[in-house]
Protein backbone atom coordinates (compact mmCIF):
# COMPACT_ATOMS: atom_id res chain seq x y z
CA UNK A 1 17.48 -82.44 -26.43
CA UNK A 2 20.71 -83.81 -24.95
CA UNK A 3 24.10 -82.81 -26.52
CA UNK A 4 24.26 -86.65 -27.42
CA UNK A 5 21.64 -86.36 -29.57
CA UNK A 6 22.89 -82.94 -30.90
CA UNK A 7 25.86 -84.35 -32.09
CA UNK A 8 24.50 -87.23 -33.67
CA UNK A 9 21.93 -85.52 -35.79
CA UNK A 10 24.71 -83.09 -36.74
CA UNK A 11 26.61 -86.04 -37.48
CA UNK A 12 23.85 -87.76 -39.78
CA UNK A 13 23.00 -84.41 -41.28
CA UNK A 14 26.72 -83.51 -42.30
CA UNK A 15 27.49 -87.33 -43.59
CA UNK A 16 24.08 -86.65 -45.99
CA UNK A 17 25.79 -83.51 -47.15
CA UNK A 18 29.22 -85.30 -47.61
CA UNK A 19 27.62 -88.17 -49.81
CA UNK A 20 25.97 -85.28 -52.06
CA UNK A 21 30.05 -83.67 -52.15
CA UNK A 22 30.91 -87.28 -53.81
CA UNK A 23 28.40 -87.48 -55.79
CA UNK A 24 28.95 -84.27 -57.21
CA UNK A 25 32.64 -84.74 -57.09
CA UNK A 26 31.58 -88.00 -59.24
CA UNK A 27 29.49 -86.44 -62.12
CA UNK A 28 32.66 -83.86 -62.40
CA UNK A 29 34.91 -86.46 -63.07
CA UNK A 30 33.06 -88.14 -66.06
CA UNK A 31 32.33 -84.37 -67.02
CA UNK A 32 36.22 -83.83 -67.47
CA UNK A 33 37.00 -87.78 -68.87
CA UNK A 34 34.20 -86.73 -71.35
CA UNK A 35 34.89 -83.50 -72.40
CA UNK A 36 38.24 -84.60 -73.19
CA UNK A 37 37.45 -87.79 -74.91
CA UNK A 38 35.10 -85.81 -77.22
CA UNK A 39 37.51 -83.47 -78.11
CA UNK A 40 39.82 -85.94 -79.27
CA UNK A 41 37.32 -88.29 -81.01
CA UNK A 42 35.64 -84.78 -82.29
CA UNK A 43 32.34 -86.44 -80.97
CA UNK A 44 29.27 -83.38 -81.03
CA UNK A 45 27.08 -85.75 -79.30
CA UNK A 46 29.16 -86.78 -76.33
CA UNK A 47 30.63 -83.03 -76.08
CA UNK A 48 26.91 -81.79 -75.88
CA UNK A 49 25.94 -84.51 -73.26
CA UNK A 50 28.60 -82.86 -71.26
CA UNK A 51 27.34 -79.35 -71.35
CA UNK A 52 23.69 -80.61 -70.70
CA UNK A 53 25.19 -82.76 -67.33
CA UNK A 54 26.29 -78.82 -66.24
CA UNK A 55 23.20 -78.27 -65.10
CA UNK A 56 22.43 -81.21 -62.81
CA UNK A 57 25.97 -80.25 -61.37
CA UNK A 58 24.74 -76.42 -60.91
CA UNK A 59 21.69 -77.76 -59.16
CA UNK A 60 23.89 -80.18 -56.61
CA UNK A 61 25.88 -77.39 -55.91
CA UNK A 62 22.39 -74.96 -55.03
CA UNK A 63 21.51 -78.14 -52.70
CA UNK A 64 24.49 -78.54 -51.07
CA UNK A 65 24.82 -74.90 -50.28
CA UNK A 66 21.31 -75.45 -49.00
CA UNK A 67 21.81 -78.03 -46.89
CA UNK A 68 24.62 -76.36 -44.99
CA UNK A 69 23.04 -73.12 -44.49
CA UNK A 70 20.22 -75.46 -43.12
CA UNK A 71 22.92 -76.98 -40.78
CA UNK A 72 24.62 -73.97 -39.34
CA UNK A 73 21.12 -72.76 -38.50
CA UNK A 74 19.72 -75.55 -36.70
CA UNK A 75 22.78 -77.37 -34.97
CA UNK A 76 24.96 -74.23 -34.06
CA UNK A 77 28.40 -75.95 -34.97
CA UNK A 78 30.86 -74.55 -33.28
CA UNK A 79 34.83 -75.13 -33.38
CA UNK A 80 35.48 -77.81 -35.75
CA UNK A 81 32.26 -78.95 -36.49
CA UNK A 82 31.76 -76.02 -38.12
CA UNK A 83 35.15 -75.72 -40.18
CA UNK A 84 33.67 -79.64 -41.51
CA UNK A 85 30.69 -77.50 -42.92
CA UNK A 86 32.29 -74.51 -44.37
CA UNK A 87 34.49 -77.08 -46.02
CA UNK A 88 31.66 -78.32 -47.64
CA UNK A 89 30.71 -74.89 -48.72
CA UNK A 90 34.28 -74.39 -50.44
CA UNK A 91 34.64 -77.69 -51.80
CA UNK A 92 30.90 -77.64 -53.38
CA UNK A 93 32.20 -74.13 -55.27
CA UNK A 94 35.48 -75.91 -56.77
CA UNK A 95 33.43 -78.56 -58.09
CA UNK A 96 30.87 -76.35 -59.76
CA UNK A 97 33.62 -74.15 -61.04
CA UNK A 98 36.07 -77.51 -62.29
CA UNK A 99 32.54 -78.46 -64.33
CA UNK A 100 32.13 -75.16 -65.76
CA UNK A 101 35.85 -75.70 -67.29
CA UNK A 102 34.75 -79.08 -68.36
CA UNK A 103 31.67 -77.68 -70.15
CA UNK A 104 34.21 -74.72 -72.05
CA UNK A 105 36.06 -77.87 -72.87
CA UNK A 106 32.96 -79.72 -74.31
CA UNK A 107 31.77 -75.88 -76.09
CA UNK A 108 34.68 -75.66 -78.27
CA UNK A 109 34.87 -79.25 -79.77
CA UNK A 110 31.89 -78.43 -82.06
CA UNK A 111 34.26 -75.66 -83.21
CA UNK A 112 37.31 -77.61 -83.77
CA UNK A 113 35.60 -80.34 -85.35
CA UNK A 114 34.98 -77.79 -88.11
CA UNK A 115 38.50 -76.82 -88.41
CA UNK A 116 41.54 -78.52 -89.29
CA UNK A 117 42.91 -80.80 -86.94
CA UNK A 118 46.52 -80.59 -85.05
CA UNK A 119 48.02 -83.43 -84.97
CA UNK A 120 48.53 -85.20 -81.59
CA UNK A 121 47.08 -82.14 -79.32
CA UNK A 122 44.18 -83.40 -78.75
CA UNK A 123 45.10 -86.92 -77.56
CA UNK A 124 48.11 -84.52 -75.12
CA UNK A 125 44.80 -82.79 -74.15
CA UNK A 126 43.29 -86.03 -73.01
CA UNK A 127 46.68 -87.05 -70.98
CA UNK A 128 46.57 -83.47 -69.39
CA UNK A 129 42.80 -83.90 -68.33
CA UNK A 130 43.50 -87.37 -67.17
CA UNK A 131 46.14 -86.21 -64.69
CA UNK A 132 43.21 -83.57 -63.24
CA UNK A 133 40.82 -85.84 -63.06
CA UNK A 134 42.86 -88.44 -61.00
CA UNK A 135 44.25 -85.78 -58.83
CA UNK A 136 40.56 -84.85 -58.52
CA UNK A 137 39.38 -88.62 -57.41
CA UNK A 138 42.63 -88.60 -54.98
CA UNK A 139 41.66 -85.33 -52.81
CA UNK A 140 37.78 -86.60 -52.76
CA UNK A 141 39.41 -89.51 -50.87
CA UNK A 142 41.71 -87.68 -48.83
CA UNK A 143 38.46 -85.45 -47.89
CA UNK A 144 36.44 -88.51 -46.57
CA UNK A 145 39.47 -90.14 -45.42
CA UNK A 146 40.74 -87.32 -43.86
CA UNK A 147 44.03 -87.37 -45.25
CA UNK A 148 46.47 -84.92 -45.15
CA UNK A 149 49.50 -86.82 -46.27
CA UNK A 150 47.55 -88.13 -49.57
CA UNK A 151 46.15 -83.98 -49.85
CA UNK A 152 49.90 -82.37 -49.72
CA UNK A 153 50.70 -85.62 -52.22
CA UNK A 154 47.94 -83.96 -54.80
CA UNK A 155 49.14 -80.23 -54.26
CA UNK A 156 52.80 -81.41 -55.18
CA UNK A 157 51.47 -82.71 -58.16
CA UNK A 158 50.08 -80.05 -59.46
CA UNK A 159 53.32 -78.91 -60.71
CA UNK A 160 52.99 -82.17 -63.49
CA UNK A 161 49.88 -80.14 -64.64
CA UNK A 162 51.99 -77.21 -65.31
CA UNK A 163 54.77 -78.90 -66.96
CA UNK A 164 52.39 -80.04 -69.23
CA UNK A 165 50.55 -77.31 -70.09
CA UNK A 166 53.42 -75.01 -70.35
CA UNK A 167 54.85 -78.11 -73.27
CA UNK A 168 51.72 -77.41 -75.02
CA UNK A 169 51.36 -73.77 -75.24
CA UNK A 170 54.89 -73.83 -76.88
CA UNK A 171 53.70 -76.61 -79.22
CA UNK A 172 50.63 -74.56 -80.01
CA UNK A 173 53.17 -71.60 -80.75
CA UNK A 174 55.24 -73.40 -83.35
CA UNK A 175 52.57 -74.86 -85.02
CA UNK A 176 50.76 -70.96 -85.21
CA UNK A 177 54.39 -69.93 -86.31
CA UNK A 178 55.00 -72.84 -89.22
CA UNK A 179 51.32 -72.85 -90.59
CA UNK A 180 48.86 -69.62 -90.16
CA UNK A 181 46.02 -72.08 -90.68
CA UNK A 182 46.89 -73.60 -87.50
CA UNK A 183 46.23 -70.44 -85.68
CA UNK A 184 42.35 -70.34 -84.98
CA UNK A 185 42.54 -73.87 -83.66
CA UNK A 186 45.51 -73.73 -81.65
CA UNK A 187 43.68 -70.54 -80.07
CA UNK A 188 41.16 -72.66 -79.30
CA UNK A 189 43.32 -75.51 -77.95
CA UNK A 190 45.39 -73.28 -76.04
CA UNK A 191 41.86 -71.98 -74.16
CA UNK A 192 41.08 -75.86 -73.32
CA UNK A 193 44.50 -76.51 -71.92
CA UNK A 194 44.66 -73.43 -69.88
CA UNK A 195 41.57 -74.24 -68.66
CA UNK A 196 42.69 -77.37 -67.68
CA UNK A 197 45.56 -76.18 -65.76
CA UNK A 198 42.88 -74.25 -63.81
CA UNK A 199 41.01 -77.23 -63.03
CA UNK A 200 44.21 -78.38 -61.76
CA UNK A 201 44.63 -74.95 -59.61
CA UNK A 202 40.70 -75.82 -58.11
CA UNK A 203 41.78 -79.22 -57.10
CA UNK A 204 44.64 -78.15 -55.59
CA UNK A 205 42.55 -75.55 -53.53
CA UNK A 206 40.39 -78.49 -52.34
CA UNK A 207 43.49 -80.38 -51.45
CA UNK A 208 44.55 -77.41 -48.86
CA UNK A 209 40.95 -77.03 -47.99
CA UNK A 210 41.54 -80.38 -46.98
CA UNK A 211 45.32 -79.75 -45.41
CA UNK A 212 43.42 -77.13 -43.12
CA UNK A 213 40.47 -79.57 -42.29
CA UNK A 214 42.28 -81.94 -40.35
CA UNK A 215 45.49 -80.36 -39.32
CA UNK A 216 43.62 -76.69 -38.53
CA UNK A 217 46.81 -75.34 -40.36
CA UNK A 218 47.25 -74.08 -44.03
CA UNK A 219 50.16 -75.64 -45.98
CA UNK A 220 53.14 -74.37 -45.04
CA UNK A 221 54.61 -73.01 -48.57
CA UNK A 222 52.99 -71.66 -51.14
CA UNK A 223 52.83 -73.04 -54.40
CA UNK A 224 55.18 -71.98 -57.19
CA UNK A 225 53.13 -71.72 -60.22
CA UNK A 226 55.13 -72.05 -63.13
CA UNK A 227 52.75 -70.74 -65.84
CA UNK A 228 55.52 -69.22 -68.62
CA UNK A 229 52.91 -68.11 -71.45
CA UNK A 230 53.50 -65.13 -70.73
CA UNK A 231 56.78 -64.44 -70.43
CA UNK A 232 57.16 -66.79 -74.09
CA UNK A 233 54.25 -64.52 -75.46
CA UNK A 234 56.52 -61.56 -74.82
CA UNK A 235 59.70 -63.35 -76.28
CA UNK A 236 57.76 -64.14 -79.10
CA UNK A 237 56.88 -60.49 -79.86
CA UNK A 238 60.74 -59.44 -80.16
């Protein structure tokens, strides 16, 4: 077999693999636009349809994995062409781990819709999982588009995820502070939003993925995390 034809089957094969990343990519999105709409409507139903979708995500994740393993063994990338597959490899494991935060998300609305509600959290919740999920749909493009400029634009904008969850972890604190009764549910609220900030963290690891995919560099700074739970935690304890 000429090279020519090497290349192009690797370059049918990988685009195959690529379509399955957007799919997946896809059903994660709706997973985290769901999770959070149930939460805020306090909808079982919809909250369970998201932690049955898991699964199908799990399973795109096992073929993807599949189909790369498959890849490196039978077309030998070398150089970049295999950097494009072990991106797919890294990218795949975000995903599954972004709808794993998206089914805690959907676990704990059964609980809270037991328990008395807090006002406007859940709707901030919603915002806050909006924001991932856009950043989310923004790096999928910058993958297939191979674009680093739109890729550094989602890292940077991470830090809007932290601003936000650091406002509501001190919300959740003077609520617990006026009102015991408000503690069990602003425990569970503050797991959902801290989650959510993590989803945030995933995407931004698929945004450098992507940084390093087409420029063969890493980002140049590190990001500045500005998580201050626990350092308000401690104040609190004084």
């Amino acid at each position: 077999m000429s090279n020519q034809h090497i290349s192009s089957a690797f370059d049918r094969d990988l685009e195959a693999i690529q379509a399955q990343i957007m799919q997946m990519g896809g059903m994660v999105e709706a997973a985290i636009l769901n999770a959070a709409k149930s939460l805020e409507t306090r909808d079982t139903e919809l909250a369970d349809k998201v932690r049955a979708g898991d699964k199908d995500i799990d399973k795109l994740e096992e073929q993807i994995n599949e189909a790369a393993a498959r890849l490196i063994a039978l077309r030998s990338p070398t150089a970049i062409d295999l950097r494009l597959v072990l991106s797919v490899i890294k990218i795949s494991a975000a995903l599954e781990r972004i709808g794993d935060y998206a089914k805690n998300m959907a676990k704990r609305t059964s609980v809270l819709a037991q328990l008395p509600e807090v006002s406007g959290s859940q709707s901030s919740l919603r915002r806050m999982a909006r924001e991932v999920q856009v950043m989310l749909k923004d790096v999928l493009d910058s993958y297939i588009q191979r674009d680093a400029d739109l890729a550094i634009n989602v890292i940077m904008r991470d830090a809007d995820v932290d601003q936000m969850y650091n406002a509501l972890f001190r919300e959740f604190l003077t609520f617990m502070m006026e009102d015991p009764t408000n503690i069990t549910p602003c425990m569970h609220l503050h797991f959902i939003a801290k989650n959510t900030e993590r989803m945030g963290d995933l995407v931004t690891n698929i945004a450098e993925q992507v940084v390093y995919l087409v420029t063969g560099e890493a980002p140049e700074e590190d990001r500045i995390k500005s998580d201050i739970s626990s350092t308000d935690l401690a104040a609190s304890k004084v």
